[in-house]
PDB file of N, CA and C in Angstrom:
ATOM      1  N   UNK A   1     -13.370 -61.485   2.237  1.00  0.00           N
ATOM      2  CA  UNK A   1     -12.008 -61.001   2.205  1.00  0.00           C
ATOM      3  C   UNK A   1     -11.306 -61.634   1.005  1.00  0.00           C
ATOM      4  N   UNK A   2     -10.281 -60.744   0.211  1.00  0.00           N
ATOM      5  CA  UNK A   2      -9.566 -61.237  -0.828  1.00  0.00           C
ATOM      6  C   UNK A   2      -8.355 -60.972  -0.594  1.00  0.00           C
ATOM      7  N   UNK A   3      -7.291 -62.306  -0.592  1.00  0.00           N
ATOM      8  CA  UNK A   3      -5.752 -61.654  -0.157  1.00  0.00           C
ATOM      9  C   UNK A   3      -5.219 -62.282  -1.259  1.00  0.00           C
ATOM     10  N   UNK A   4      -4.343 -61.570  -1.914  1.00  0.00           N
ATOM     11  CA  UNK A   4      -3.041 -61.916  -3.215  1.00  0.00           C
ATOM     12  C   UNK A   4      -1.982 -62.040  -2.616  1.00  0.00           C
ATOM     13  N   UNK A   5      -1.510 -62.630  -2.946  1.00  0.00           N
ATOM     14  CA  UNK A   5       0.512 -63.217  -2.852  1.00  0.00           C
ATOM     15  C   UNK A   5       1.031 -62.992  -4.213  1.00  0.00           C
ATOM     16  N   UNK A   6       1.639 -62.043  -4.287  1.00  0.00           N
ATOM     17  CA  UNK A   6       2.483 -61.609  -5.294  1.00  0.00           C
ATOM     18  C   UNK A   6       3.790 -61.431  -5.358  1.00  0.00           C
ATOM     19  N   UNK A   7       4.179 -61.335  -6.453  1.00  0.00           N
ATOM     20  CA  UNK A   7       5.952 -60.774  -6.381  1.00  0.00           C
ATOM     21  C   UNK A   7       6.404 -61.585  -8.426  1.00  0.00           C
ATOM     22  N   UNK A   8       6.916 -60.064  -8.783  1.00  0.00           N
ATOM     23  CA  UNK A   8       7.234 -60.550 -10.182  1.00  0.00           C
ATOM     24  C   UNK A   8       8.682 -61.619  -9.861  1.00  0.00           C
ATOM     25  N   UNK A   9       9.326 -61.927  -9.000  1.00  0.00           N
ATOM     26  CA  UNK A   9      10.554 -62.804  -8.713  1.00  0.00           C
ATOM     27  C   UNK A   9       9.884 -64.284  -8.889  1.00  0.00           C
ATOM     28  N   UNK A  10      10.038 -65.103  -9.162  1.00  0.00           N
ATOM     29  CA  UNK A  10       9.862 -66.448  -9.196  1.00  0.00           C
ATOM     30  C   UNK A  10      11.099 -67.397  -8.420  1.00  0.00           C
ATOM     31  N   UNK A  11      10.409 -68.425  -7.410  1.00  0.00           N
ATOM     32  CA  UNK A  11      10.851 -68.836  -6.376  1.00  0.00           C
ATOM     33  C   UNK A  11      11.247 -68.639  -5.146  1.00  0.00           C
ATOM     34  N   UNK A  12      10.046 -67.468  -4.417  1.00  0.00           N
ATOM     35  CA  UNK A  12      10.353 -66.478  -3.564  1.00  0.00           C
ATOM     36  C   UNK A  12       9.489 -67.394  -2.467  1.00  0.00           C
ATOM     37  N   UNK A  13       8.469 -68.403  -3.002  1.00  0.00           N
ATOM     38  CA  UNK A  13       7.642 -68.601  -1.686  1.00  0.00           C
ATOM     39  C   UNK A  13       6.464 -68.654  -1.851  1.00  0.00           C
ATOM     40  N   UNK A  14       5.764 -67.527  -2.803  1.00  0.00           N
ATOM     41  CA  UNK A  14       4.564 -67.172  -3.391  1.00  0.00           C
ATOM     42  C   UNK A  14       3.148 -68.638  -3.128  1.00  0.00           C
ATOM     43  N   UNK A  15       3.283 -69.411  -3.688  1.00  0.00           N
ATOM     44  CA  UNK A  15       2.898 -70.859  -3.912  1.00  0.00           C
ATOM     45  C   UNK A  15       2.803 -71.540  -2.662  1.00  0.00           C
ATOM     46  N   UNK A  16       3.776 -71.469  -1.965  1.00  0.00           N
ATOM     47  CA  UNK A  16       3.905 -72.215  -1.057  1.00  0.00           C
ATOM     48  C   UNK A  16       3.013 -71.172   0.755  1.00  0.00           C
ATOM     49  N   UNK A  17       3.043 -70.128   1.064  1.00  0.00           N
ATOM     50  CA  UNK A  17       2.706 -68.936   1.256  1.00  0.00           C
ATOM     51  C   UNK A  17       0.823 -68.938   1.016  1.00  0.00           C
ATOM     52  N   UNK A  18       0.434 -68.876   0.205  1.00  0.00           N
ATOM     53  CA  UNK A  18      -0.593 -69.082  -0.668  1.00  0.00           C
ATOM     54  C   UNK A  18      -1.462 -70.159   0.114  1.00  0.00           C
ATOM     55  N   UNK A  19      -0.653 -71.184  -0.030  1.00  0.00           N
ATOM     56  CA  UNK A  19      -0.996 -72.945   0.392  1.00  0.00           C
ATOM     57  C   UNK A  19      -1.187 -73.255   1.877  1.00  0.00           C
ATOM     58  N   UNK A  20      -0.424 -72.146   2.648  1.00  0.00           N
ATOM     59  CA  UNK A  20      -0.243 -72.779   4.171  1.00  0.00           C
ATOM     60  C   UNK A  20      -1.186 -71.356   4.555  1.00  0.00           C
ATOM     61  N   UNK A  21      -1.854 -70.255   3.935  1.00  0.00           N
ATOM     62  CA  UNK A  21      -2.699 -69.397   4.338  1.00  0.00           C
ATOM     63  C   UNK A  21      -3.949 -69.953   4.072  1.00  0.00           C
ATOM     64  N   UNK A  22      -3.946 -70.663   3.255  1.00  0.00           N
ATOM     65  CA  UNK A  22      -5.182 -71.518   2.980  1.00  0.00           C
ATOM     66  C   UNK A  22      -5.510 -72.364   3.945  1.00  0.00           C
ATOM     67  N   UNK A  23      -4.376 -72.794   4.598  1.00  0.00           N
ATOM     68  CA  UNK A  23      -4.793 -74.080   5.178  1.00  0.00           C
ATOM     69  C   UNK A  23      -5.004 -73.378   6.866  1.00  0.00           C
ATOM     70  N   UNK A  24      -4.427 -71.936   7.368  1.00  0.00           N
ATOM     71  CA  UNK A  24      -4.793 -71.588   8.652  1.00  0.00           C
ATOM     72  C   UNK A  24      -6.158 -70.611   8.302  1.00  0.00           C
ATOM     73  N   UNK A  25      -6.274 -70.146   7.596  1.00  0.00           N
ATOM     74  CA  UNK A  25      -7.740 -69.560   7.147  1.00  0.00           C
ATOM     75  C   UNK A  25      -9.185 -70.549   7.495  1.00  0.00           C
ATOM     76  N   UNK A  26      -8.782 -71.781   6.877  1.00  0.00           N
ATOM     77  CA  UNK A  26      -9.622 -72.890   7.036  1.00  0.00           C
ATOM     78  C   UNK A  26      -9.905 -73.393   8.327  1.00  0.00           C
ATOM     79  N   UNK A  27      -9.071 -73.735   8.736  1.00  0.00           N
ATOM     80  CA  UNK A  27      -8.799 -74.441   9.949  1.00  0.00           C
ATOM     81  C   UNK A  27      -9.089 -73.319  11.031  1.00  0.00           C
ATOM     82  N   UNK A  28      -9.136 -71.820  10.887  1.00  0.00           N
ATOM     83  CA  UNK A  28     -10.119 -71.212  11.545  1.00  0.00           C
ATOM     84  C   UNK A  28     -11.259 -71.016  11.115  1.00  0.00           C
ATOM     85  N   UNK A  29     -12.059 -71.169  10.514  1.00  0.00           N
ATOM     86  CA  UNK A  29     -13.645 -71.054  10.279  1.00  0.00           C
ATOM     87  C   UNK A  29     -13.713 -70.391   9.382  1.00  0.00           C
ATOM     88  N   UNK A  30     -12.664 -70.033   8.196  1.00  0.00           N
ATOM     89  CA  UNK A  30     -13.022 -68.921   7.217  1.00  0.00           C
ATOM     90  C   UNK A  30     -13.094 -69.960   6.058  1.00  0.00           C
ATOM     91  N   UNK A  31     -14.297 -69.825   4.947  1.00  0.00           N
ATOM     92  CA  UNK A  31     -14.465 -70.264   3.673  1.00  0.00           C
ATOM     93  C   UNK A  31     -13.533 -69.909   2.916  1.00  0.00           C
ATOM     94  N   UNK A  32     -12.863 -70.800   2.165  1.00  0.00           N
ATOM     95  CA  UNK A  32     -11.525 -70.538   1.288  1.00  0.00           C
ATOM     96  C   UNK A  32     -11.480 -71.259   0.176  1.00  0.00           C
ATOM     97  N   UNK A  33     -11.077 -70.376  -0.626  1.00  0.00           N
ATOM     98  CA  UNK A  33     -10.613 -70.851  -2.375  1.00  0.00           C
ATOM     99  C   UNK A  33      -9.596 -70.130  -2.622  1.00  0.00           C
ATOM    100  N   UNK A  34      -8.500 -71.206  -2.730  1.00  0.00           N
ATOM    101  CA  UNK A  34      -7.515 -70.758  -3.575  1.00  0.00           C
ATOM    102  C   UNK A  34      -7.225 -71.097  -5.114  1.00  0.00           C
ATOM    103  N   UNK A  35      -6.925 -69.909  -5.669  1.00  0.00           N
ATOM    104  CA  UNK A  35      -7.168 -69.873  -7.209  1.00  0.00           C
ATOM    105  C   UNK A  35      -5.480 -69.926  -7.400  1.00  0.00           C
ATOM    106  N   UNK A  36      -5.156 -70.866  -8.277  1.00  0.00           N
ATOM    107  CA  UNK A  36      -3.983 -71.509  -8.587  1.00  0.00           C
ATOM    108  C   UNK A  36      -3.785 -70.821  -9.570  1.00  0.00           C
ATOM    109  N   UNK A  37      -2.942 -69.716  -9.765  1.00  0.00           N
ATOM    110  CA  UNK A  37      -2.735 -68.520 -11.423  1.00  0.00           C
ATOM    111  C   UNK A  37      -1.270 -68.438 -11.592  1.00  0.00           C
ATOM    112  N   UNK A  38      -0.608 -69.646 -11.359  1.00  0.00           N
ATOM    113  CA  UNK A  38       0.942 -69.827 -11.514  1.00  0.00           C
ATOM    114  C   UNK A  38       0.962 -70.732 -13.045  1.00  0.00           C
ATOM    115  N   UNK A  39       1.276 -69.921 -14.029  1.00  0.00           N
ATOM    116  CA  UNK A  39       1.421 -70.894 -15.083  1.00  0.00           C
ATOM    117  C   UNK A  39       1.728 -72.564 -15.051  1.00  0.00           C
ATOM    118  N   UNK A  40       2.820 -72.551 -14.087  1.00  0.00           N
ATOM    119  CA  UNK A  40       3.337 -73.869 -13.815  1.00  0.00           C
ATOM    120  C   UNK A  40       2.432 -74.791 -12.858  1.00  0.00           C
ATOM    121  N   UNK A  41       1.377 -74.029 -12.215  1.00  0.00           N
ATOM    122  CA  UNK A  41       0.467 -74.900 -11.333  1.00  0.00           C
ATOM    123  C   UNK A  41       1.299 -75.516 -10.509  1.00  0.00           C
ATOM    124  N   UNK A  42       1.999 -74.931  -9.313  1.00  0.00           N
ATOM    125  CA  UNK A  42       2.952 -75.333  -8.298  1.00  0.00           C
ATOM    126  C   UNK A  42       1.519 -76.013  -7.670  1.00  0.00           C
ATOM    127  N   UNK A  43       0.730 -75.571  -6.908  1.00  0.00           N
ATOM    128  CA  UNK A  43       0.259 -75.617  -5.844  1.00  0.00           C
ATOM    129  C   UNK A  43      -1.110 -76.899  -6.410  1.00  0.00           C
ATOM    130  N   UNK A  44      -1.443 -76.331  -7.604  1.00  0.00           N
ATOM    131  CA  UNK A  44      -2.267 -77.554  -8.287  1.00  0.00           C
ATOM    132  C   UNK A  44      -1.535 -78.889  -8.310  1.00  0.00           C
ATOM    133  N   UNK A  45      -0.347 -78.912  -8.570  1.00  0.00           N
ATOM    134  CA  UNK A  45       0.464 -80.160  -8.838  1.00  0.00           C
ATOM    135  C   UNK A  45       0.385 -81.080  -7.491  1.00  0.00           C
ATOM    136  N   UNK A  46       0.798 -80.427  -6.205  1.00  0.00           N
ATOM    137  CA  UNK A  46       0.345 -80.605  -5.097  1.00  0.00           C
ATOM    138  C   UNK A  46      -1.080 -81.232  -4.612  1.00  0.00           C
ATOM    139  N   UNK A  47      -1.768 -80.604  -4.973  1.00  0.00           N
ATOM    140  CA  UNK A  47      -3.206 -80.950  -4.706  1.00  0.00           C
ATOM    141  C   UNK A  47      -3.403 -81.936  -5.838  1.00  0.00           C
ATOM    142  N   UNK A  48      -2.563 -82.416  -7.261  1.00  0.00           N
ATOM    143  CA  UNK A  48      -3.054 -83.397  -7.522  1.00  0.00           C
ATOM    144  C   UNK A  48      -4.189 -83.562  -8.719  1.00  0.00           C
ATOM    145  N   UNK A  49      -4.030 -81.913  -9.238  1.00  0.00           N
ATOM    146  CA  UNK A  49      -4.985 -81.525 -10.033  1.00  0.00           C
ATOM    147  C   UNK A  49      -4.189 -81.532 -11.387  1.00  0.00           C
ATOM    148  N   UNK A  50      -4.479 -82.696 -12.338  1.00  0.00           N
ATOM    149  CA  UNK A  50      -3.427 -82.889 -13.467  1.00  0.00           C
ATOM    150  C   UNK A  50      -4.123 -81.985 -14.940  1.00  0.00           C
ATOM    151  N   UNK A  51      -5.306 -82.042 -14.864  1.00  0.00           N
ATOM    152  CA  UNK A  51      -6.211 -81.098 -15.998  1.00  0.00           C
ATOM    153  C   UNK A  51      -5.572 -80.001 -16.450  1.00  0.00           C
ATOM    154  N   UNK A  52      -5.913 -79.417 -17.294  1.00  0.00           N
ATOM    155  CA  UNK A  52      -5.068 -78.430 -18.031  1.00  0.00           C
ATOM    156  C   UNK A  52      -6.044 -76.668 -17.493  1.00  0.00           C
ATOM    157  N   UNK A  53      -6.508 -77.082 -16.634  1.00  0.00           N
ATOM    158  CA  UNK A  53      -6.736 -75.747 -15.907  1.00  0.00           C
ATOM    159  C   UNK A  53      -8.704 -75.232 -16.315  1.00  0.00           C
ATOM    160  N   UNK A  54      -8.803 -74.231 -15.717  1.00  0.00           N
ATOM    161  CA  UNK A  54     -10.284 -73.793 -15.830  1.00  0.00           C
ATOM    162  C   UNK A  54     -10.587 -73.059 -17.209  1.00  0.00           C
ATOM    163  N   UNK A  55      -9.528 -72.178 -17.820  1.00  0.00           N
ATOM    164  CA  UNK A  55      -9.651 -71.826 -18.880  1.00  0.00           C
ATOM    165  C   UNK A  55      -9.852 -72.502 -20.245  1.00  0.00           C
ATOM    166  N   UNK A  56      -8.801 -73.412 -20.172  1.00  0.00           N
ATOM    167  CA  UNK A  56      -8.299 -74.150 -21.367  1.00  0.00           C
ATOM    168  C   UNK A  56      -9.959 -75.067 -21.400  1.00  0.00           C
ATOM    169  N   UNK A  57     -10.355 -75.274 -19.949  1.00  0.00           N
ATOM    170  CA  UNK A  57     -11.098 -76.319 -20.037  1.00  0.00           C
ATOM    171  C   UNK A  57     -12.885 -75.966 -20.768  1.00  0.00           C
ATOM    172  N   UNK A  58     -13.067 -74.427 -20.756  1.00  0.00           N
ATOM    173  CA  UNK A  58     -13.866 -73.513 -21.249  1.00  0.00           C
ATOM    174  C   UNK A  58     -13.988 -73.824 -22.875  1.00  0.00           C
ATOM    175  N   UNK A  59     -12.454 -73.738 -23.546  1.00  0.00           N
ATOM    176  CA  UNK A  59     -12.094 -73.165 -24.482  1.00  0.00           C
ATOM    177  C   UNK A  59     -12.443 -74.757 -25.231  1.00  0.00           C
ATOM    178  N   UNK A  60     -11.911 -75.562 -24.477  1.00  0.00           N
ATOM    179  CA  UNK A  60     -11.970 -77.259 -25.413  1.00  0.00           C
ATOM    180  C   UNK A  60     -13.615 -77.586 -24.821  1.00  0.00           C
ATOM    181  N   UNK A  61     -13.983 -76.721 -24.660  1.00  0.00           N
ATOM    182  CA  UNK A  61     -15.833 -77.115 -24.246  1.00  0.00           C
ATOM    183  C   UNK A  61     -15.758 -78.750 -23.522  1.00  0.00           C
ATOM    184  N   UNK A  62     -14.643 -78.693 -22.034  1.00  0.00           N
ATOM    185  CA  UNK A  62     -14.932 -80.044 -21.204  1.00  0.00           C
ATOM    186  C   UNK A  62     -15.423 -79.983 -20.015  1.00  0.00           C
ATOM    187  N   UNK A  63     -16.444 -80.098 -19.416  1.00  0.00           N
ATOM    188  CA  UNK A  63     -17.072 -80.061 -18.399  1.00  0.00           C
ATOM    189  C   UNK A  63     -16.858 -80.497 -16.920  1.00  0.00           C
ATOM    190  N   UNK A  64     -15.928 -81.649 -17.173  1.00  0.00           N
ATOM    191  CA  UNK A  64     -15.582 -82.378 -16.000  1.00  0.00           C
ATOM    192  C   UNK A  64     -14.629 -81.609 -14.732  1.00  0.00           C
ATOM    193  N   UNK A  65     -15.173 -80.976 -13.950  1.00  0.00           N
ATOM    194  CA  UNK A  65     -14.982 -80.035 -12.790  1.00  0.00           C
ATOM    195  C   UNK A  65     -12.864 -80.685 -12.239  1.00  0.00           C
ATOM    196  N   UNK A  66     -13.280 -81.931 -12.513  1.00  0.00           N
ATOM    197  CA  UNK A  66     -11.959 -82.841 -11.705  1.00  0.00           C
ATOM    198  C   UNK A  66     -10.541 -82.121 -12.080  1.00  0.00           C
ATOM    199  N   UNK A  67     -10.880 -81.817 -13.524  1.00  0.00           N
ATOM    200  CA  UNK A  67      -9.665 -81.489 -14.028  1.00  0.00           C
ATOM    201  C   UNK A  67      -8.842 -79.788 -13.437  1.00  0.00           C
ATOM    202  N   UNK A  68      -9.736 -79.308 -12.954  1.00  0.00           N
ATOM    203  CA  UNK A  68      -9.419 -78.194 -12.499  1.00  0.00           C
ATOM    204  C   UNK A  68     -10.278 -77.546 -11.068  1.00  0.00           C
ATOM    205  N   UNK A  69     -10.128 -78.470 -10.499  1.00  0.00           N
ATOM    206  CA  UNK A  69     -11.162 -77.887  -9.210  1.00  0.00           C
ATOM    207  C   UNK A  69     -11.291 -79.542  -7.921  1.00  0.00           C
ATOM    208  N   UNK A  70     -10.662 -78.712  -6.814  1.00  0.00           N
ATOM    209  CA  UNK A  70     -10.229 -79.754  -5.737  1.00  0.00           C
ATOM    210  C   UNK A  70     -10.649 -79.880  -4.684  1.00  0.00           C
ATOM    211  N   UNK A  71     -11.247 -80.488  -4.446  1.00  0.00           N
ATOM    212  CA  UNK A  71     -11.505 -79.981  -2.330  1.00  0.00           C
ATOM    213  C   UNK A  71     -10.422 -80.474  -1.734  1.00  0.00           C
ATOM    214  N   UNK A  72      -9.479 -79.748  -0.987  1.00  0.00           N
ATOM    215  CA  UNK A  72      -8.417 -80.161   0.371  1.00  0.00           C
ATOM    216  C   UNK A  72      -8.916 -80.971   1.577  1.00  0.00           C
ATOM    217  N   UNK A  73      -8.696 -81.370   1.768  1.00  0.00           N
ATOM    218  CA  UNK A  73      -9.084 -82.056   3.317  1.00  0.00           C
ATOM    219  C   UNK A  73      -7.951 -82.060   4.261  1.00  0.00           C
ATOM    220  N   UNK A  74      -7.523 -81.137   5.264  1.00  0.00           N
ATOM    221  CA  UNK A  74      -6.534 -81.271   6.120  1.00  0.00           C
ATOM    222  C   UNK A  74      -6.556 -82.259   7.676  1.00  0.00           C
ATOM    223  N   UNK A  75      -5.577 -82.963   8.040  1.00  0.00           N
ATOM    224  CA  UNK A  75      -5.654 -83.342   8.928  1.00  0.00           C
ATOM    225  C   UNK A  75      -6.583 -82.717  10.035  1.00  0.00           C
ATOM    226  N   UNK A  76      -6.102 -81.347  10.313  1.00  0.00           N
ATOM    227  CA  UNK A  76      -6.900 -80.389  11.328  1.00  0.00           C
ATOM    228  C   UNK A  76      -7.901 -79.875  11.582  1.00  0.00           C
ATOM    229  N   UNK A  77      -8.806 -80.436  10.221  1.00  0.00           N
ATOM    230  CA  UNK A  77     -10.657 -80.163   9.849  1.00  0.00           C
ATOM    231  C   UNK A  77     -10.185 -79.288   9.082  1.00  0.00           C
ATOM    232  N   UNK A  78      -9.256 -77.864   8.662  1.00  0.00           N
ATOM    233  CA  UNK A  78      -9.537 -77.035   7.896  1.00  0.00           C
ATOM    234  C   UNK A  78      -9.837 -77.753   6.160  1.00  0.00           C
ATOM    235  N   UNK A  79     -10.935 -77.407   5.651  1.00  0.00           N
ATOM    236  CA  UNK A  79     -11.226 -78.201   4.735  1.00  0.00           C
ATOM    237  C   UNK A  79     -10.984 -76.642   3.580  1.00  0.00           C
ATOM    238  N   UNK A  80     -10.427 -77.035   2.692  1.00  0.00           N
ATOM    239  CA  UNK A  80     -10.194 -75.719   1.451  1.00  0.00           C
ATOM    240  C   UNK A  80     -10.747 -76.615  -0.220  1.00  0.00           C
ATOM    241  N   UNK A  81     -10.361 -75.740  -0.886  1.00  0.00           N
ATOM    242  CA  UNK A  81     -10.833 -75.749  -2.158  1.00  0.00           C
ATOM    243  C   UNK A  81      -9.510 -75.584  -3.189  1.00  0.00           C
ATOM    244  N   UNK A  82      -9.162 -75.686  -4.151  1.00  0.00           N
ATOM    245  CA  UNK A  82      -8.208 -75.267  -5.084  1.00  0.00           C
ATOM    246  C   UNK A  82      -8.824 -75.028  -6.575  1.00  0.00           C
ATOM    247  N   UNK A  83      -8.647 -73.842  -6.929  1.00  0.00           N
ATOM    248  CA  UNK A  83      -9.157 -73.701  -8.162  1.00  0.00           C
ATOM    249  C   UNK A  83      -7.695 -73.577  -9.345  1.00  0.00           C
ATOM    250  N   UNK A  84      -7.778 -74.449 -10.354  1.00  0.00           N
ATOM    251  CA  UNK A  84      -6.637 -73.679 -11.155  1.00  0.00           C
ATOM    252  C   UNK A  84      -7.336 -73.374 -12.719  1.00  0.00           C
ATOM    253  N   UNK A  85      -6.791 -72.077 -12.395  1.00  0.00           N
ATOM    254  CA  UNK A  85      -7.117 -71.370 -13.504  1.00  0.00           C
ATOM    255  C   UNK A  85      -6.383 -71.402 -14.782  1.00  0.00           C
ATOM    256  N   UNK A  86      -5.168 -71.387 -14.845  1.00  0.00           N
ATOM    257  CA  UNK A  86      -4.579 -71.513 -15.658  1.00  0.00           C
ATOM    258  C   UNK A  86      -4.142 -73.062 -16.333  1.00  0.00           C
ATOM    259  N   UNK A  87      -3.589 -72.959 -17.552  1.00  0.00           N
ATOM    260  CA  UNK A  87      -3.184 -74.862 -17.888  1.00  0.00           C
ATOM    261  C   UNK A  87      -2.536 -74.558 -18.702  1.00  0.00           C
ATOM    262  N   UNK A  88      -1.544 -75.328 -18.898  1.00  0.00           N
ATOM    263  CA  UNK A  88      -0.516 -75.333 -20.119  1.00  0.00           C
ATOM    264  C   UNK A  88       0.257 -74.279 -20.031  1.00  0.00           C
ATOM    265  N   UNK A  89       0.677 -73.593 -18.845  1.00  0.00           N
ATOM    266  CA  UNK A  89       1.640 -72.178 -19.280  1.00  0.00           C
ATOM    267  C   UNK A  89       1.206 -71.401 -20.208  1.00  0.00           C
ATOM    268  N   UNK A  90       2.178 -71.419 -21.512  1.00  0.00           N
ATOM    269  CA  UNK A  90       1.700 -70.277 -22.457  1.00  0.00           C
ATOM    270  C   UNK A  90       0.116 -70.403 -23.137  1.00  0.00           C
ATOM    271  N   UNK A  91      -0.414 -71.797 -23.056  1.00  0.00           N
ATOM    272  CA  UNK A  91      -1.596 -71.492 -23.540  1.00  0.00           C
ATOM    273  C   UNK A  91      -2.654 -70.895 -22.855  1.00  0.00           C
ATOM    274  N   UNK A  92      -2.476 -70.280 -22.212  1.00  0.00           N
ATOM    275  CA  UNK A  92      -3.090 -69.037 -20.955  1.00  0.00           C
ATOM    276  C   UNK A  92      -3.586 -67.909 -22.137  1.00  0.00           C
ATOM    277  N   UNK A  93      -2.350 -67.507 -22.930  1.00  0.00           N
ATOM    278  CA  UNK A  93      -2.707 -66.450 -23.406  1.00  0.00           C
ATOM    279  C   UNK A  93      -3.695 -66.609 -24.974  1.00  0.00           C
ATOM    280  N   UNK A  94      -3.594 -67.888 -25.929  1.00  0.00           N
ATOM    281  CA  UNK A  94      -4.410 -68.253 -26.820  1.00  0.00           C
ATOM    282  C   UNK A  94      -5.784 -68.395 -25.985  1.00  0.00           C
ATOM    283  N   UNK A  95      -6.031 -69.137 -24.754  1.00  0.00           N
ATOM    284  CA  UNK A  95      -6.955 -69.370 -24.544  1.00  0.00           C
ATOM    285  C   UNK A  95      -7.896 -68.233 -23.655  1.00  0.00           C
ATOM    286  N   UNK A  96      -7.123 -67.467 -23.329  1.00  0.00           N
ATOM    287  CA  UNK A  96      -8.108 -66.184 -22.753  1.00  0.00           C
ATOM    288  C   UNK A  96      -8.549 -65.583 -24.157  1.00  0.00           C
ATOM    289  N   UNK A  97      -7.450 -65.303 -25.231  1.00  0.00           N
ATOM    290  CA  UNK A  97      -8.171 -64.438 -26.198  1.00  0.00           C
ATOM    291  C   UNK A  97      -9.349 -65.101 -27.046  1.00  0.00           C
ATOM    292  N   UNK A  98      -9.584 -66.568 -26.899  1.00  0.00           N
ATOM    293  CA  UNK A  98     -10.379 -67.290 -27.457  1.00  0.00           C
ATOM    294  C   UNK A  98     -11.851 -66.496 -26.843  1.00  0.00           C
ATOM    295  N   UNK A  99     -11.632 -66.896 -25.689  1.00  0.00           N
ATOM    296  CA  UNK A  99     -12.701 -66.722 -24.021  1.00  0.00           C
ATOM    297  C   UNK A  99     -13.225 -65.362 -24.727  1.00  0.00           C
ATOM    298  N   UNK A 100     -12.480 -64.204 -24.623  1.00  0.00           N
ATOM    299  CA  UNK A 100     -12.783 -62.816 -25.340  1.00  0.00           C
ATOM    300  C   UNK A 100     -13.871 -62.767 -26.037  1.00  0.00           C
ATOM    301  N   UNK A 101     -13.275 -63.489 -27.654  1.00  0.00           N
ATOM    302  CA  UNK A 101     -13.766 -63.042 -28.986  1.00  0.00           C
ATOM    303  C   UNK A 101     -14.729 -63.564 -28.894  1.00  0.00           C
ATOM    304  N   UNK A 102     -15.305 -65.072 -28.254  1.00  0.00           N
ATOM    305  CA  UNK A 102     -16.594 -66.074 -28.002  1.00  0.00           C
ATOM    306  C   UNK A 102     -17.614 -65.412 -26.991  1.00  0.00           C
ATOM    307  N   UNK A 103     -18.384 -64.931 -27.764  1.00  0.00           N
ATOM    308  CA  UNK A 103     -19.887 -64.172 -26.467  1.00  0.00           C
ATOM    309  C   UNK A 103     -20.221 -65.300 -25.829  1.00  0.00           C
ATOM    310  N   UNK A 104     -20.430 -66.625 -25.872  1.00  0.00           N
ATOM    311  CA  UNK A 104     -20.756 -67.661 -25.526  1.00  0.00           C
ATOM    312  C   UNK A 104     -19.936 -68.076 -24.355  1.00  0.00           C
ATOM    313  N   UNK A 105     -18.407 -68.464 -25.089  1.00  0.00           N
ATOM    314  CA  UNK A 105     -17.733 -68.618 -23.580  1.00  0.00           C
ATOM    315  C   UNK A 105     -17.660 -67.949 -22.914  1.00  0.00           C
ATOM    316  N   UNK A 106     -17.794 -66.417 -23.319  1.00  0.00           N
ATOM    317  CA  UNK A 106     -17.058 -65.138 -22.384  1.00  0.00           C
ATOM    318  C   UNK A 106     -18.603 -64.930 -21.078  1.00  0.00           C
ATOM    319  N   UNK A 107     -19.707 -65.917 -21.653  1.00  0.00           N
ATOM    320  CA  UNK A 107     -20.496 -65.283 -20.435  1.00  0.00           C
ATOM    321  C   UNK A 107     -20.953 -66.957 -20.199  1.00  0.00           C
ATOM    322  N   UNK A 108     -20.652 -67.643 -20.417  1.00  0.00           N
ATOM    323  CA  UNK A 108     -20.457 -68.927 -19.710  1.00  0.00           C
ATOM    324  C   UNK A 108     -20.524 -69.319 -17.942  1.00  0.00           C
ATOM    325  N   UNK A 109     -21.246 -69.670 -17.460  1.00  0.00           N
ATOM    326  CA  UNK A 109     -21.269 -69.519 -16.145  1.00  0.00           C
ATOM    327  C   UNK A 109     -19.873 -70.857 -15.603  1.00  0.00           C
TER     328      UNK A 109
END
């Protein structure tokens, strides 16, 4: 199953919404990753994930998973994941078109 939380409004909930579906998803028996695609990394900041995201981290060829990738541990056993994809706000968009033009990064596992 794949569920999005959307809304072009900023400060509606989105993030937060996101975070507490993660955490009853889990805590019932469902495998969960949430992918953090808020420029500002609300929900990464939270979890503690200071790295400049999964992309950027492609693009500066750094390997170290920490910087962008979390395991949750909830009081209640639901155990989750956090992925953030994005880093640096606007450098989202230099660094996808990098990802693009590079056959290398673009099929990078």
């Amino acid at each position: 199953m794949r569920l999005s939380v959307l809304s072009t409004k900023g400060g509606v909930g989105k993030s937060t919404i996101a975070l507490l579906l993660s955490k009853y998803f889990s805590q019932n028996g469902v495998k969960t990753l949430l992918i953090d695609r808020d420029p500002l990394g609300w929900v990464s900041n939270l979890a503690k994930i200071k790295g400049k995201g999964l992309l950027a981290s492609i693009v500066d060829k750094e390997e170290d998973k920490q910087t962008y990738f979390k395991e949750v541990k909830t009081k209640d056993g639901g155990d989750f994941y956090i992925l953030k994809l994005y880093g640096d706000g606007a450098r989202f968009y230099v660094d996808l078109d990098i990802i693009r033009r590079d056959e290398k990064l673009y099929k990078k596992n």
